[in-house]
C-alpha atoms as a PDB file:
ATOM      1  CA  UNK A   1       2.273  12.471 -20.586  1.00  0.00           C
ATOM      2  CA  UNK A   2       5.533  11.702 -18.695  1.00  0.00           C
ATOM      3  CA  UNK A   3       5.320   9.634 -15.642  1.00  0.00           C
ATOM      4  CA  UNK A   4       7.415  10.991 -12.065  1.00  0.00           C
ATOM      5  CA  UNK A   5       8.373   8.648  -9.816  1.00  0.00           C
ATOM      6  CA  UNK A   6       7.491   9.520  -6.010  1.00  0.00           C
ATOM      7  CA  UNK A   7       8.175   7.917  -2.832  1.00  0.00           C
ATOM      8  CA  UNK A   8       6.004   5.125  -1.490  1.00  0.00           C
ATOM      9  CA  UNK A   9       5.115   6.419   2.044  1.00  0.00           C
ATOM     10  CA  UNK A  10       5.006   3.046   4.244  1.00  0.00           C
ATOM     11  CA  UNK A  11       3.924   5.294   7.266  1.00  0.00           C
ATOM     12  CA  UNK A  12       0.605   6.265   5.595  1.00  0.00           C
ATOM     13  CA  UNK A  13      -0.097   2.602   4.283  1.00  0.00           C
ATOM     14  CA  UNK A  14       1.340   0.883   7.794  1.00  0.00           C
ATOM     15  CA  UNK A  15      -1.763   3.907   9.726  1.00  0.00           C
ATOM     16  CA  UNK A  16      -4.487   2.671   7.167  1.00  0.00           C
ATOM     17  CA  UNK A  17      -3.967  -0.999   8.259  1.00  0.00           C
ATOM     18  CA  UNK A  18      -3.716  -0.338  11.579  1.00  0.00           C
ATOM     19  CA  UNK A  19      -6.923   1.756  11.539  1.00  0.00           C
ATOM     20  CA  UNK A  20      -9.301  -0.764   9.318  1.00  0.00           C
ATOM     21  CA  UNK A  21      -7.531  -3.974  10.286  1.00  0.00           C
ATOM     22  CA  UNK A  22     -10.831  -4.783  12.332  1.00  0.00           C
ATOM     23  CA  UNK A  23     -12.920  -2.558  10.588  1.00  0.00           C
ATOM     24  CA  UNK A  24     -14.319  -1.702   7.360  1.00  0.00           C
ATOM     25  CA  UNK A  25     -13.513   1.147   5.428  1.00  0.00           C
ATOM     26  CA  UNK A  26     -17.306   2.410   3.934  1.00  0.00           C
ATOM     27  CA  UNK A  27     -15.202   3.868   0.524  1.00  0.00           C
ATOM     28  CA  UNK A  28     -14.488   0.783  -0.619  1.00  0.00           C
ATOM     29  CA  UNK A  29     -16.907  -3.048  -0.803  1.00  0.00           C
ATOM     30  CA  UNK A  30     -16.414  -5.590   1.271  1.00  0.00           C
ATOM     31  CA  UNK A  31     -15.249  -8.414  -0.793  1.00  0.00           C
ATOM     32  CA  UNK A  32     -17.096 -11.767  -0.335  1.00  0.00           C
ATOM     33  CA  UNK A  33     -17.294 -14.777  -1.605  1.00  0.00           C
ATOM     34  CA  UNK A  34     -13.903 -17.714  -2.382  1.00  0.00           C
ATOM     35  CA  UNK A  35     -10.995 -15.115  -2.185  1.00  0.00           C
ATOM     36  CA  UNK A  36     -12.777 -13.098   1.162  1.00  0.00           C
ATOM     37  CA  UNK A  37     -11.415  -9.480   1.685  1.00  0.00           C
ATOM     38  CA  UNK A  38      -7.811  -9.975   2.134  1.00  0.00           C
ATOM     39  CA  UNK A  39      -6.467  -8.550  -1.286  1.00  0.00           C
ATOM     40  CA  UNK A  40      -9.212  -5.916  -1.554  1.00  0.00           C
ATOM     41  CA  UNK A  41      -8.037  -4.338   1.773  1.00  0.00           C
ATOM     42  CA  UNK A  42      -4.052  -5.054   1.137  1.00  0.00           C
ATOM     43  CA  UNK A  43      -5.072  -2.557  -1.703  1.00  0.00           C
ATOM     44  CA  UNK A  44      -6.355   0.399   0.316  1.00  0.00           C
ATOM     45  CA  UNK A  45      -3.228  -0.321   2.030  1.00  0.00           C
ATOM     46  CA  UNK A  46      -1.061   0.139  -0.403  1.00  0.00           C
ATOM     47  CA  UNK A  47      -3.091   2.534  -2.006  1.00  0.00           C
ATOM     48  CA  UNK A  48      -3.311   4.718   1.485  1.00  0.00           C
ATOM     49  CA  UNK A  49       0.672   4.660   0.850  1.00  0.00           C
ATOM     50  CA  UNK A  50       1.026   5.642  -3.215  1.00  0.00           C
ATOM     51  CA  UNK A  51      -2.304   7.653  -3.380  1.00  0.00           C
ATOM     52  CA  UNK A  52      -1.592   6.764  -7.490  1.00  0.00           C
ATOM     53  CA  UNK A  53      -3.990   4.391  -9.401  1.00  0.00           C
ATOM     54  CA  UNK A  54      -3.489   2.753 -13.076  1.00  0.00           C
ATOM     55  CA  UNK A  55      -6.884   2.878 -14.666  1.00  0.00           C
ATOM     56  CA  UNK A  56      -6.081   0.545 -17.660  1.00  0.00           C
ATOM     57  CA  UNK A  57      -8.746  -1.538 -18.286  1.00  0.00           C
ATOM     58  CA  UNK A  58      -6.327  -4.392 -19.172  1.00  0.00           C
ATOM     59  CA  UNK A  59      -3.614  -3.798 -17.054  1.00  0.00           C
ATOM     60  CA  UNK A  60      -4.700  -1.743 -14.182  1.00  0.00           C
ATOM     61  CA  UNK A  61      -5.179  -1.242 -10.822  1.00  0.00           C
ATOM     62  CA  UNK A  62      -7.966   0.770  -9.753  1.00  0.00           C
ATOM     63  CA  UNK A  63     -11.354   1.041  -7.623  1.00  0.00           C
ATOM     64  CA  UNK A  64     -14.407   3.275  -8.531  1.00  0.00           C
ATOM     65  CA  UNK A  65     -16.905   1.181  -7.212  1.00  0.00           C
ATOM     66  CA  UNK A  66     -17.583  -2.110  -6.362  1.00  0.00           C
ATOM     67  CA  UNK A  67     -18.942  -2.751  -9.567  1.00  0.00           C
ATOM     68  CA  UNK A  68     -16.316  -1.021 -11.443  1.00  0.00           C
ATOM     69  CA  UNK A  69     -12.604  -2.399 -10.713  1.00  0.00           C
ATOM     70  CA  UNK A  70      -9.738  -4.124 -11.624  1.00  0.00           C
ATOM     71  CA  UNK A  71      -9.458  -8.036 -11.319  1.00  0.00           C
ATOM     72  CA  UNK A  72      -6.085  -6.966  -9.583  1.00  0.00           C
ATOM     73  CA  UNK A  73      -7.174  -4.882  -7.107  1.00  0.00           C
ATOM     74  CA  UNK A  74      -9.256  -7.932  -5.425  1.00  0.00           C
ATOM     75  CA  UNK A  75      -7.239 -11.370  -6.569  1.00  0.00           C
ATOM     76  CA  UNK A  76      -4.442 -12.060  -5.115  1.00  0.00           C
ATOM     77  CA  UNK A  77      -2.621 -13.475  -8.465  1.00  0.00           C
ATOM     78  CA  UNK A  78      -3.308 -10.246 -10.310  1.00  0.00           C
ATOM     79  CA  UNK A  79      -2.257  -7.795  -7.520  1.00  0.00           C
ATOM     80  CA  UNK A  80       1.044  -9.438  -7.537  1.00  0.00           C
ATOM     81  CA  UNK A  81       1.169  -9.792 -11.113  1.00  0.00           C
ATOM     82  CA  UNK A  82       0.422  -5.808 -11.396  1.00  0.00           C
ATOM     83  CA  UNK A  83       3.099  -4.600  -8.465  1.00  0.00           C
ATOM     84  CA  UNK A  84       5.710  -7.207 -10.179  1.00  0.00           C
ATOM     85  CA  UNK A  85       5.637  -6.035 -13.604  1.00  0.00           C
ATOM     86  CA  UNK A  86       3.749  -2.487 -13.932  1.00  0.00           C
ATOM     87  CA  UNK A  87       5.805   0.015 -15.925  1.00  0.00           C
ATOM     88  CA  UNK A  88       3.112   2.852 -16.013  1.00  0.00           C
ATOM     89  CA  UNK A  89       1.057   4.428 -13.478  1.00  0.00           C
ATOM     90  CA  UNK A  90       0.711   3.230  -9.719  1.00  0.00           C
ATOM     91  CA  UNK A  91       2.483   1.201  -7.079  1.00  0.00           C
ATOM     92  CA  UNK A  92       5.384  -0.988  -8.094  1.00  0.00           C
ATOM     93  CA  UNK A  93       7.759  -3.494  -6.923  1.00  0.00           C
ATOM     94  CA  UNK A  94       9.383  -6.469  -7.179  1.00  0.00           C
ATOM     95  CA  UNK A  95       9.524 -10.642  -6.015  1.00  0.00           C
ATOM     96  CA  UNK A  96      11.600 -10.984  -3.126  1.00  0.00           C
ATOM     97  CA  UNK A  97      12.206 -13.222  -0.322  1.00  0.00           C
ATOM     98  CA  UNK A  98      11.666 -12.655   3.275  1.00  0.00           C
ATOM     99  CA  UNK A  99      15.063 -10.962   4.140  1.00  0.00           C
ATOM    100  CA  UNK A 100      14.155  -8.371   1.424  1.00  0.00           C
ATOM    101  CA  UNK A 101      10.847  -7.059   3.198  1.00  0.00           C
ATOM    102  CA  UNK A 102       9.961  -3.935   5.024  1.00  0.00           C
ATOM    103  CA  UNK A 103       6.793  -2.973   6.903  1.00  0.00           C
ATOM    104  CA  UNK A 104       4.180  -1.734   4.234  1.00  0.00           C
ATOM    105  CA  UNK A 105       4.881  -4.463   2.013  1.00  0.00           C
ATOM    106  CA  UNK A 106       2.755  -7.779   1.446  1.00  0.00           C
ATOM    107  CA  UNK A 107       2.461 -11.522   2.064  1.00  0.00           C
ATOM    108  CA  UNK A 108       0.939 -13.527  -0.430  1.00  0.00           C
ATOM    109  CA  UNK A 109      -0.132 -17.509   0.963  1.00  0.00           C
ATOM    110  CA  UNK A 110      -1.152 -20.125  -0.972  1.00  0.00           C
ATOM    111  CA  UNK A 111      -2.817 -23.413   0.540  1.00  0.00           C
ATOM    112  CA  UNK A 112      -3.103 -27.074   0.101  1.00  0.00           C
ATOM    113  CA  UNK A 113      -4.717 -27.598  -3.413  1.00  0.00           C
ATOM    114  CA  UNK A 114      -4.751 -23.948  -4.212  1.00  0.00           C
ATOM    115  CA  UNK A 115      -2.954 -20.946  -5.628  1.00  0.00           C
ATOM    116  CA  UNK A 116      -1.694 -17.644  -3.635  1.00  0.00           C
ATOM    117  CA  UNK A 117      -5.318 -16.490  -2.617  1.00  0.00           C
ATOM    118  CA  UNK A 118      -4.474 -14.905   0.750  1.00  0.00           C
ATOM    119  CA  UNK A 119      -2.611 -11.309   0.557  1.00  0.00           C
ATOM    120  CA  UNK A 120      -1.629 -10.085   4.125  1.00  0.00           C
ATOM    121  CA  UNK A 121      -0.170  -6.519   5.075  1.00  0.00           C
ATOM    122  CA  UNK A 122       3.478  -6.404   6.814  1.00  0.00           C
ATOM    123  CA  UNK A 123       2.854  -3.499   9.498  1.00  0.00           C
ATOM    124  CA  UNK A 124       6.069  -4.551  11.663  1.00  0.00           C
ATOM    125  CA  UNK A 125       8.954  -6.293  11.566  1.00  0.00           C
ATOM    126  CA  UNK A 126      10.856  -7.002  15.159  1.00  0.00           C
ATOM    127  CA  UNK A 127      14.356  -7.393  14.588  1.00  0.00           C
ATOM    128  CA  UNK A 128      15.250 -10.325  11.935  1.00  0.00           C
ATOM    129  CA  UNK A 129      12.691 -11.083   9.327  1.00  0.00           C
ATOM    130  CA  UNK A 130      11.686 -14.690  10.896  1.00  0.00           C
ATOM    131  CA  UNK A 131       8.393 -16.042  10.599  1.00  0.00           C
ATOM    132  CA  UNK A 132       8.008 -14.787  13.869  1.00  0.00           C
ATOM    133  CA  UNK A 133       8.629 -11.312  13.571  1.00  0.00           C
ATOM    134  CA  UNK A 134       6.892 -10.107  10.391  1.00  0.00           C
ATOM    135  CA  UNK A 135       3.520  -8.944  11.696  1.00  0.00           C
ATOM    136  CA  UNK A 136       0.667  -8.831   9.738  1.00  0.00           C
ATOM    137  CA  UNK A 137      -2.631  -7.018   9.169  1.00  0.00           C
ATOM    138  CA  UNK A 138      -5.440  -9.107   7.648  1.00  0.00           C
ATOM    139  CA  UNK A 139      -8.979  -9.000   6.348  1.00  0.00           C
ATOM    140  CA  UNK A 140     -10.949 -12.166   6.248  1.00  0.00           C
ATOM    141  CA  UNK A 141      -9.743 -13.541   9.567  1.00  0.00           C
ATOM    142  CA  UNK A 142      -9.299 -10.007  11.014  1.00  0.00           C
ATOM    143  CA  UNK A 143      -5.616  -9.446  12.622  1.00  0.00           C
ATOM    144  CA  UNK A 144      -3.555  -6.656  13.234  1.00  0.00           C
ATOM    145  CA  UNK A 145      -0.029  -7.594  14.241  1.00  0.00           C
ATOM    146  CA  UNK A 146      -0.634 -11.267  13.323  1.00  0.00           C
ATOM    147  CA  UNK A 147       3.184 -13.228  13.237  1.00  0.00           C
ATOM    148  CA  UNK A 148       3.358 -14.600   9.942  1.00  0.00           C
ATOM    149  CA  UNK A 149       4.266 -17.955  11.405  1.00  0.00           C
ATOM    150  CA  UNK A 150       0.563 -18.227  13.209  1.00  0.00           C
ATOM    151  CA  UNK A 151      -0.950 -18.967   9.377  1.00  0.00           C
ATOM    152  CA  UNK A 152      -0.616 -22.609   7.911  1.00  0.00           C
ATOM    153  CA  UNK A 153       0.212 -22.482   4.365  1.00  0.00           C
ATOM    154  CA  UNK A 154       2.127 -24.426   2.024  1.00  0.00           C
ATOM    155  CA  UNK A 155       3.603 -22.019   0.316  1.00  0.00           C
ATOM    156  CA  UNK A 156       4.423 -18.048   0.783  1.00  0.00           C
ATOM    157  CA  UNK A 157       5.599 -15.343  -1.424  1.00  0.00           C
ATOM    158  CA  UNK A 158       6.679 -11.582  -0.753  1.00  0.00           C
ATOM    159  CA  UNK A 159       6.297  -8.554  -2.322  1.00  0.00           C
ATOM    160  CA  UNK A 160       8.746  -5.463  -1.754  1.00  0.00           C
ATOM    161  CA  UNK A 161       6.816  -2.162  -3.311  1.00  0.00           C
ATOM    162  CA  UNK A 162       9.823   0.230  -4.190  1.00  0.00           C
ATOM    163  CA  UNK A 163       8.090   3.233  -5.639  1.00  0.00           C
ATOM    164  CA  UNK A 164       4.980   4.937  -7.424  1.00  0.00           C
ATOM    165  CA  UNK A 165       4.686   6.358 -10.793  1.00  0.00           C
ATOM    166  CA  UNK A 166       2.346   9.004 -11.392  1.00  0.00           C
ATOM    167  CA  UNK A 167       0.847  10.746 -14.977  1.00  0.00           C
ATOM    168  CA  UNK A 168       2.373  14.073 -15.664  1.00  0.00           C
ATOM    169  CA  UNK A 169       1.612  16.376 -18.082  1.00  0.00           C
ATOM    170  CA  UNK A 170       4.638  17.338 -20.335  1.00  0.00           C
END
């Protein structure tokens, strides 16, 4: 198997945020519980936009059901961790700060006394990337064109996807 490397289509993953920002998408669980939904829907996001999953059970990043999917593709630390260092199949990208952002890619918040657990979808950017003008689709604590600088957080991270890598036959 050889993998291609295909164009991340922001359009189709900016569309799917804008259509389930406020709703919920019956193909996939609604995540629950101490991280909420956030990361589980910045996923469909970014999965509307790649259409490629990595089904390694170590590694990956991948939903089949709600009882059988990656730790990535809910938690905030592993989704990053996945997009920032995956070499196979699926979405990929890289650390960057908020100059290097485009709509389609993601927020990641952390709060006081905890870790990034918050993972928000960029679906606009007006003019200069301020806090102001990256907008933001959100699950737990709906929002669809949310400015970033409405959130309190301590800290805040951003992740540019550049591309997808799919499995080809040789």
């Amino acid at each position: 198997m050889a993998l291609q490397e295909l164009p991340y289509s922001r359009s189709k993953a900016v569309a799917y945020a804008h259509r389930w920002a406020y709703f919920r998408n019956p193909d996939y669980c609604v995540c629950r519980g101490a991280g909420g939904d956030s990361t589980n829907f910045a996923s469909q996001c970014v999965y509307a936009g790649s259409d490629v999953m990595n089904y390694s059970s170590a590694y990956g990043w991948f939903y089949i059901s709600p009882s059988d999917r990656s730790a990535s593709w809910a938690g905030a630390t592993g989704l990053y961790h996945f997009l920032v260092s995956n070499d196979g199949a699926g979405p990929y990208g890289y650390s960057t700060d908020r100059q290097g952002v485009l709509a389609g890619d993601l927020v990641q918040l952390a709060f006081e006394g905890r870790d990034f657990v918050h993972t928000l979808f960029i679906v606009m950017i007006r003019g200069k990337p301020t806090l102001d003008h990256i907008l933001l689709a959100a699950h737990t604590g709906d929002a669809d064109c949310r400015p970033l600088s409405s959130y309190s957080f301590t800290a805040v991270r951003f992740v540019h996807i550049e591309a997808v890598r799919r499995l080809m036959p040789v």
